[in-house]
PDB file of N, CA and C in Angstrom:
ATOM      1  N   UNK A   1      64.656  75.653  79.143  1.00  0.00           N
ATOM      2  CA  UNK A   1      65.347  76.833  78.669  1.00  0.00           C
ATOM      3  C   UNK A   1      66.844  76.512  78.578  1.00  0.00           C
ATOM      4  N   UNK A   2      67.548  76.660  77.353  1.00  0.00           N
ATOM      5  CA  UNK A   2      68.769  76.384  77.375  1.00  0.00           C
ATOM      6  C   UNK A   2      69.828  77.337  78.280  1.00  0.00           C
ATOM      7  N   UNK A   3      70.980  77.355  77.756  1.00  0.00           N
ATOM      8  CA  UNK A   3      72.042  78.045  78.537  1.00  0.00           C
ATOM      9  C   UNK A   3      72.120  79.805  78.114  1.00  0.00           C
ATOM     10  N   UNK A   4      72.275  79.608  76.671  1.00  0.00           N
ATOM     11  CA  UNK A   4      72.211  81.106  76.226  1.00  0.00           C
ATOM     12  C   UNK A   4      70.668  81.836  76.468  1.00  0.00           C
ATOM     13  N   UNK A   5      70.032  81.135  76.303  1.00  0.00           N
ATOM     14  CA  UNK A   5      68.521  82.287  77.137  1.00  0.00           C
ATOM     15  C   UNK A   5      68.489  82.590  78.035  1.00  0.00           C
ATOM     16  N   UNK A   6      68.941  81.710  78.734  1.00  0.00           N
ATOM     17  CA  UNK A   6      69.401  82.000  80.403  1.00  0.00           C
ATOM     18  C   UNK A   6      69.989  83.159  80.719  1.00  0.00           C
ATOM     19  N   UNK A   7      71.393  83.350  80.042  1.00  0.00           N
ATOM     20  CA  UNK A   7      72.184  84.154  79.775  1.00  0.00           C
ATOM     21  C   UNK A   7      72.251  85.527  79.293  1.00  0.00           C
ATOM     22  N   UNK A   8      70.969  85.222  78.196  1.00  0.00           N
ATOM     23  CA  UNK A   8      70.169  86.765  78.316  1.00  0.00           C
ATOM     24  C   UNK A   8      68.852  87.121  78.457  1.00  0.00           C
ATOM     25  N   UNK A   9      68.678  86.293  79.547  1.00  0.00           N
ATOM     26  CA  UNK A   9      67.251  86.711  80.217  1.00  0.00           C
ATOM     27  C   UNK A   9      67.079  88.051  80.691  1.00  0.00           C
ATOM     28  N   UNK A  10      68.217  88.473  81.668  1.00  0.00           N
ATOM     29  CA  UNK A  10      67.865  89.401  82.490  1.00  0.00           C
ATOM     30  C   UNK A  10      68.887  89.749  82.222  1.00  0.00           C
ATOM     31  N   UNK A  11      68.628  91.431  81.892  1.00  0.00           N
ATOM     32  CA  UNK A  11      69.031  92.654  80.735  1.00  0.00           C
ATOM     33  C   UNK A  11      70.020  93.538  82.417  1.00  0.00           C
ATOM     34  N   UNK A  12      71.024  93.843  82.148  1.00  0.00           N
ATOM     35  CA  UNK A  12      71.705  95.048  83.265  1.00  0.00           C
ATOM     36  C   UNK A  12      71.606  95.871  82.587  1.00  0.00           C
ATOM     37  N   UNK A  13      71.947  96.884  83.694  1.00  0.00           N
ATOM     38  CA  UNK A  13      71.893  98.359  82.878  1.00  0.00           C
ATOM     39  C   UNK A  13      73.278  98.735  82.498  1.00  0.00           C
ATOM     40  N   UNK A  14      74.187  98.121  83.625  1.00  0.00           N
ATOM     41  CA  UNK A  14      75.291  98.873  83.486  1.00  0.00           C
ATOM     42  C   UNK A  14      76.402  97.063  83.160  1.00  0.00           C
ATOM     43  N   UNK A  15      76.843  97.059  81.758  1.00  0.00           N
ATOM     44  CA  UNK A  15      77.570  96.007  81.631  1.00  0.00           C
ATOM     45  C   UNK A  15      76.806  94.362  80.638  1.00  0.00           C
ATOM     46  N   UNK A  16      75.803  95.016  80.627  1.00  0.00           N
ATOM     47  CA  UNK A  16      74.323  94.423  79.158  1.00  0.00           C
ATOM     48  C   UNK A  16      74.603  92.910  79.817  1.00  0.00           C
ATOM     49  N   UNK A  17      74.506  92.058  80.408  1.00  0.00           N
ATOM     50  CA  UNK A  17      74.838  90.632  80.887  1.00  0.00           C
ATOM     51  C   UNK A  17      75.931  90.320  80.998  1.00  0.00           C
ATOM     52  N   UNK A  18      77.144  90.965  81.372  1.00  0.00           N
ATOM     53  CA  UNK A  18      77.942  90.105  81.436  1.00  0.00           C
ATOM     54  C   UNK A  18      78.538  89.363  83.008  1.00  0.00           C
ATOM     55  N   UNK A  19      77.254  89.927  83.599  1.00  0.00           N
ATOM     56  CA  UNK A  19      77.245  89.250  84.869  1.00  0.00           C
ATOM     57  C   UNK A  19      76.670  87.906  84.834  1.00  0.00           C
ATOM     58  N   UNK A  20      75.803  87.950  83.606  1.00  0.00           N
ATOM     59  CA  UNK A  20      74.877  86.508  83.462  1.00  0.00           C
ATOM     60  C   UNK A  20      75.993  85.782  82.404  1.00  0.00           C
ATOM     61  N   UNK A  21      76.425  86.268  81.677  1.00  0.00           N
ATOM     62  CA  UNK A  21      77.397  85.759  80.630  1.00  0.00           C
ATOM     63  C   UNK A  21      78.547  84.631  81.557  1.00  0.00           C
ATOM     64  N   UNK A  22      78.846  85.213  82.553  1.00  0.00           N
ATOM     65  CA  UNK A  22      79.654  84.644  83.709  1.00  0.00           C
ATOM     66  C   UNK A  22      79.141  83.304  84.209  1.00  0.00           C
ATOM     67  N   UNK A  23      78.606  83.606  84.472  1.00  0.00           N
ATOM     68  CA  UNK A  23      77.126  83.460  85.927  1.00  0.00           C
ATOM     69  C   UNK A  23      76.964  81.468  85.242  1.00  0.00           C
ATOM     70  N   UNK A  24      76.576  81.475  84.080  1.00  0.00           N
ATOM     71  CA  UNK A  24      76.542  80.206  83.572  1.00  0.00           C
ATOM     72  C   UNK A  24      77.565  79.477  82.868  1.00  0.00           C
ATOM     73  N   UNK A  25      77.890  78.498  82.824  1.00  0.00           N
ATOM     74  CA  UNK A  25      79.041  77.889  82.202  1.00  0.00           C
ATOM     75  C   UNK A  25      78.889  77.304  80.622  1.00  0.00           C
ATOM     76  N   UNK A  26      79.168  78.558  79.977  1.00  0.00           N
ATOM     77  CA  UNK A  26      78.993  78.721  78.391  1.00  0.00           C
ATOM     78  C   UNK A  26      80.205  78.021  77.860  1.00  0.00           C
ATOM     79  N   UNK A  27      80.113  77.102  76.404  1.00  0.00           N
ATOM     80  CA  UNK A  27      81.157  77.111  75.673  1.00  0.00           C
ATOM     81  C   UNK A  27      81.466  78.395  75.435  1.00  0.00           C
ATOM     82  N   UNK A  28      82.318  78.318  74.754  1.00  0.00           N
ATOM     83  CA  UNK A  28      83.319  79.143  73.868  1.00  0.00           C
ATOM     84  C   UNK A  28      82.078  79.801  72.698  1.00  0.00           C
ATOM     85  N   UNK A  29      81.994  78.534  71.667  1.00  0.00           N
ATOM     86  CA  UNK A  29      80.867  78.726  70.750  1.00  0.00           C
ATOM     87  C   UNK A  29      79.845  79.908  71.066  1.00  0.00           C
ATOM     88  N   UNK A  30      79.003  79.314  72.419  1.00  0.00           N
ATOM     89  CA  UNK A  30      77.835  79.847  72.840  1.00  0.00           C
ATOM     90  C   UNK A  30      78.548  81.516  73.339  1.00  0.00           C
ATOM     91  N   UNK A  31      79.392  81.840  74.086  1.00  0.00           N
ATOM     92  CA  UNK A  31      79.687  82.779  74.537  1.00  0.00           C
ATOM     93  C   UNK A  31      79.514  83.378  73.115  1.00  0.00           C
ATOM     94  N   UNK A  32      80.526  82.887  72.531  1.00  0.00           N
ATOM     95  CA  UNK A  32      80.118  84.287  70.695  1.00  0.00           C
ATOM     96  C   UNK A  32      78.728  84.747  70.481  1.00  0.00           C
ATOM     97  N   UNK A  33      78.138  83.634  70.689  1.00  0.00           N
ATOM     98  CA  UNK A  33      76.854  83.898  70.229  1.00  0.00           C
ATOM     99  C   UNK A  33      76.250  84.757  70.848  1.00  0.00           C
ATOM    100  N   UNK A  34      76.150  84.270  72.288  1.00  0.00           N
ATOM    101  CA  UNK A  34      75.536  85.955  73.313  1.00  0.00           C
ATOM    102  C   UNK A  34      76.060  86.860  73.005  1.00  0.00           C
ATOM    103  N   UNK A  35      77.157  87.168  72.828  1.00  0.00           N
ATOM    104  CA  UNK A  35      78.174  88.625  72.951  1.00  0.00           C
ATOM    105  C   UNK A  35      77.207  89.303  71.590  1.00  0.00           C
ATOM    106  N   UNK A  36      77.530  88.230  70.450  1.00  0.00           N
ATOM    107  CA  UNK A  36      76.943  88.811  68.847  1.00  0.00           C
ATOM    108  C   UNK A  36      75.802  88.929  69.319  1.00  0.00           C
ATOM    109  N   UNK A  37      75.052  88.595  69.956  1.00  0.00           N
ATOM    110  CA  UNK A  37      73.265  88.665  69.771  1.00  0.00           C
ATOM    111  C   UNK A  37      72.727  90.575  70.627  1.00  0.00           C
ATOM    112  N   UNK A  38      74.054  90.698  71.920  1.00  0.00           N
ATOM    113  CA  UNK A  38      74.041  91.483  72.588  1.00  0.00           C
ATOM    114  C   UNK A  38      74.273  92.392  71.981  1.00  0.00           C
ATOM    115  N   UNK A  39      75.226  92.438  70.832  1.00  0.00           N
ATOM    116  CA  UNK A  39      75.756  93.424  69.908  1.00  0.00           C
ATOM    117  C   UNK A  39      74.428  94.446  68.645  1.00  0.00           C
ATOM    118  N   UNK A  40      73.921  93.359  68.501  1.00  0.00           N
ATOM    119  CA  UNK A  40      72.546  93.363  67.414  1.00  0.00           C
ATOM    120  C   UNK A  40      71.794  93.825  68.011  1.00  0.00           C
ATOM    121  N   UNK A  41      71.916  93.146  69.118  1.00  0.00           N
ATOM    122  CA  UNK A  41      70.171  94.396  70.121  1.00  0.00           C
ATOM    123  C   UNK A  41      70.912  95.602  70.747  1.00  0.00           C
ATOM    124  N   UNK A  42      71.808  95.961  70.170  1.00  0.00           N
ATOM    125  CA  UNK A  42      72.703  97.411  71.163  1.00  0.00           C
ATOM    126  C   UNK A  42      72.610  97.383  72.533  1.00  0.00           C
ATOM    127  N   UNK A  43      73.034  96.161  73.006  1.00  0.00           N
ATOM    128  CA  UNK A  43      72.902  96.457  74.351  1.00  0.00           C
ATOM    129  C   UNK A  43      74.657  95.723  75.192  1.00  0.00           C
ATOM    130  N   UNK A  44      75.381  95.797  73.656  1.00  0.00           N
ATOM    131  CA  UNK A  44      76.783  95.305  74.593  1.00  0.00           C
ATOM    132  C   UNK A  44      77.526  96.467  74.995  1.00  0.00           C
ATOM    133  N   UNK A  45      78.138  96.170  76.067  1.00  0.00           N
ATOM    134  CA  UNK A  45      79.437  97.495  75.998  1.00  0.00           C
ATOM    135  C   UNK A  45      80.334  97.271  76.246  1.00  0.00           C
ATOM    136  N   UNK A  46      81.536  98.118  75.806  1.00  0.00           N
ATOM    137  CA  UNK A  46      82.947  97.687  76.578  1.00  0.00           C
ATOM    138  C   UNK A  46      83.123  97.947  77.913  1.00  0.00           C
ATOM    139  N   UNK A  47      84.582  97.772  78.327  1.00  0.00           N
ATOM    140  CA  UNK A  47      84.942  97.921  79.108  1.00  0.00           C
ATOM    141  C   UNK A  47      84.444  99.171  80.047  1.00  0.00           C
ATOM    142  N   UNK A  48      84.608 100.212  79.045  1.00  0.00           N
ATOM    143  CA  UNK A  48      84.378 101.343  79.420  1.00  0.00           C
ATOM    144  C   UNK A  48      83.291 102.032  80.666  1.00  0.00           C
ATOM    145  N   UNK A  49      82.035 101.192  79.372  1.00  0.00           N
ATOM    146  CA  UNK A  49      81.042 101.208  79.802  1.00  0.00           C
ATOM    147  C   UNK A  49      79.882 101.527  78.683  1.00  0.00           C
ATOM    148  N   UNK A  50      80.314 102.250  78.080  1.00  0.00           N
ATOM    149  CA  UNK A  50      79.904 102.675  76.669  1.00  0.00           C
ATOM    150  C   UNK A  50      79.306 101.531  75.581  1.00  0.00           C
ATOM    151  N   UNK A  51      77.925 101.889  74.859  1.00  0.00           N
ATOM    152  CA  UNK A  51      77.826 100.987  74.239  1.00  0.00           C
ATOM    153  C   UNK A  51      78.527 100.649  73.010  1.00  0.00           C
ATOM    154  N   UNK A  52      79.011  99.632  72.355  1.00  0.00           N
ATOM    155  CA  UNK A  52      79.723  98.838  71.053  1.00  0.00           C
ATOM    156  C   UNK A  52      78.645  99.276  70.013  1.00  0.00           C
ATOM    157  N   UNK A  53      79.401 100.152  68.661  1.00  0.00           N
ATOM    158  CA  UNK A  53      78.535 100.282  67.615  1.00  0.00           C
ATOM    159  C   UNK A  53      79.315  99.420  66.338  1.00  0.00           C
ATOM    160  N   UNK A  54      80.637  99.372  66.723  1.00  0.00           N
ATOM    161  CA  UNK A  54      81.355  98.865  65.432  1.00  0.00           C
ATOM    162  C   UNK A  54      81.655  97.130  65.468  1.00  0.00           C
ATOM    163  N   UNK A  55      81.311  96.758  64.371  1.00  0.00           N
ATOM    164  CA  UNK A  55      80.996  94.940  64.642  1.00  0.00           C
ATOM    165  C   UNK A  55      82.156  94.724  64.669  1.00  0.00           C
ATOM    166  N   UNK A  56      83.227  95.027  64.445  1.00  0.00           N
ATOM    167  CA  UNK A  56      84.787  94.673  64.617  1.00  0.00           C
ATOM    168  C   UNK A  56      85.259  94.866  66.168  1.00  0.00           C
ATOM    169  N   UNK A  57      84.818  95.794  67.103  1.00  0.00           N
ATOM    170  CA  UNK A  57      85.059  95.683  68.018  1.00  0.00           C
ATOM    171  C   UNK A  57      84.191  94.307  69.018  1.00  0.00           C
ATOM    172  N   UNK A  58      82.901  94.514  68.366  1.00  0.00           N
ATOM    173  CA  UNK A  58      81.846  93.132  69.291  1.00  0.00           C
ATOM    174  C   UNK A  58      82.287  92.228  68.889  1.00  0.00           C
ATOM    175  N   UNK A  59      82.965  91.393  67.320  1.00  0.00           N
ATOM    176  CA  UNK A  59      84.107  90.524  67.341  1.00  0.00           C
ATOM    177  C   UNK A  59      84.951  90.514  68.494  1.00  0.00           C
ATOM    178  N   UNK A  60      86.001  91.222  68.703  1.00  0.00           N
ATOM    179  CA  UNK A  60      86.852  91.608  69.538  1.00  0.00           C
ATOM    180  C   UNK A  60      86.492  90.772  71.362  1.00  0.00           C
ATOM    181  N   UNK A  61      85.371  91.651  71.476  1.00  0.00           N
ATOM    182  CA  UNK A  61      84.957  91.118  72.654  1.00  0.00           C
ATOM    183  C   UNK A  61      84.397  89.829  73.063  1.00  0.00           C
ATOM    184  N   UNK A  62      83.720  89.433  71.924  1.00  0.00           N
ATOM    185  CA  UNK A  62      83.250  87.988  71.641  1.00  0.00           C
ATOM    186  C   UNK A  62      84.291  86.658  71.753  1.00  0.00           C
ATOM    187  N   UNK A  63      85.730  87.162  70.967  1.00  0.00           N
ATOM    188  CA  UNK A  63      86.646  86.378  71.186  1.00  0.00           C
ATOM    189  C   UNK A  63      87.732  86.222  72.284  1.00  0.00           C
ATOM    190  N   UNK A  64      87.755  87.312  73.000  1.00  0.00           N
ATOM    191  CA  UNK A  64      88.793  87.880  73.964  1.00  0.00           C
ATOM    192  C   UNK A  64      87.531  86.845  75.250  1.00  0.00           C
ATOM    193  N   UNK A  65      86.059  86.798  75.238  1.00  0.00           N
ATOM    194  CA  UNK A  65      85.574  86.485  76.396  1.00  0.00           C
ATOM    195  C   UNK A  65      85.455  84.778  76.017  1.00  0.00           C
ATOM    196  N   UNK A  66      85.220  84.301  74.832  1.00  0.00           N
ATOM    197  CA  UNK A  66      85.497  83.292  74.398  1.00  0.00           C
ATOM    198  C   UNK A  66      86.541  82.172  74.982  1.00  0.00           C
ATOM    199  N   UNK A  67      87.926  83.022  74.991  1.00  0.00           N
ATOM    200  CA  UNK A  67      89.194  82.940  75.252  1.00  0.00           C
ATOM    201  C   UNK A  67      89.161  82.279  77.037  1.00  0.00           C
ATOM    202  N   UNK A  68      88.446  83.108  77.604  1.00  0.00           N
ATOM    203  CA  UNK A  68      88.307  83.136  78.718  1.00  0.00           C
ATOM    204  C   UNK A  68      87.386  82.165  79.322  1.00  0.00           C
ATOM    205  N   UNK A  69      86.732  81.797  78.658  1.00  0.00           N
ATOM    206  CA  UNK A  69      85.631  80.518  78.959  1.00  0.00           C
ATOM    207  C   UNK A  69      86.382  79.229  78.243  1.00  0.00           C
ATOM    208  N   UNK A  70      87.804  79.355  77.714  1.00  0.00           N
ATOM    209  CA  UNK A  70      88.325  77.760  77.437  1.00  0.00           C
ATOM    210  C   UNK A  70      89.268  77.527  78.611  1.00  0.00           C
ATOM    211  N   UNK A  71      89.858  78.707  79.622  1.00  0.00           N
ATOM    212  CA  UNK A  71      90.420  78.570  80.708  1.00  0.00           C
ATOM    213  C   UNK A  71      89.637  78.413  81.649  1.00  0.00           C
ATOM    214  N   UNK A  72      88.821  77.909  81.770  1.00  0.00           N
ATOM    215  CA  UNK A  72      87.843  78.255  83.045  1.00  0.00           C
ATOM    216  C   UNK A  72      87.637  76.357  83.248  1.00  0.00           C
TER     217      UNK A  72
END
């Protein structure tokens, strides 16, 4: 099983994986990809908590967490 299945194996209720998004040591690349895939199955959310309906914002988050996995 690669890294991104891993990653969204196991579904939260509150925060859609981004405890698993963490949890494994994703490129950059791969992080987009979960965030977008999370986005498509409606199960990303922001900050808030709230789920993401507008693909400009799941961009947003995709790259901002992206960002964050080239400092790591």
């Amino acid at each position: 099983m690669n890294k991104i299945n891993l990653a969204l194996k196991h579904k939260n209720i509150f925060g859609a994986g981004a405890r698993n998004r963490e949890k494994y040591n994703l490129t950059p690349k791969q992080k987009i990809e979960v965030v977008m895939k999370e986005f498509k199955r409606g199960t990303l959310h922001s900050g808030s908590g709230k789920i993401v309906h507008k693909k400009n914002q799941a961009l947003a988050i995709a790259l901002s967490e992206s960002r964050k996995a080239k400092r790591i």
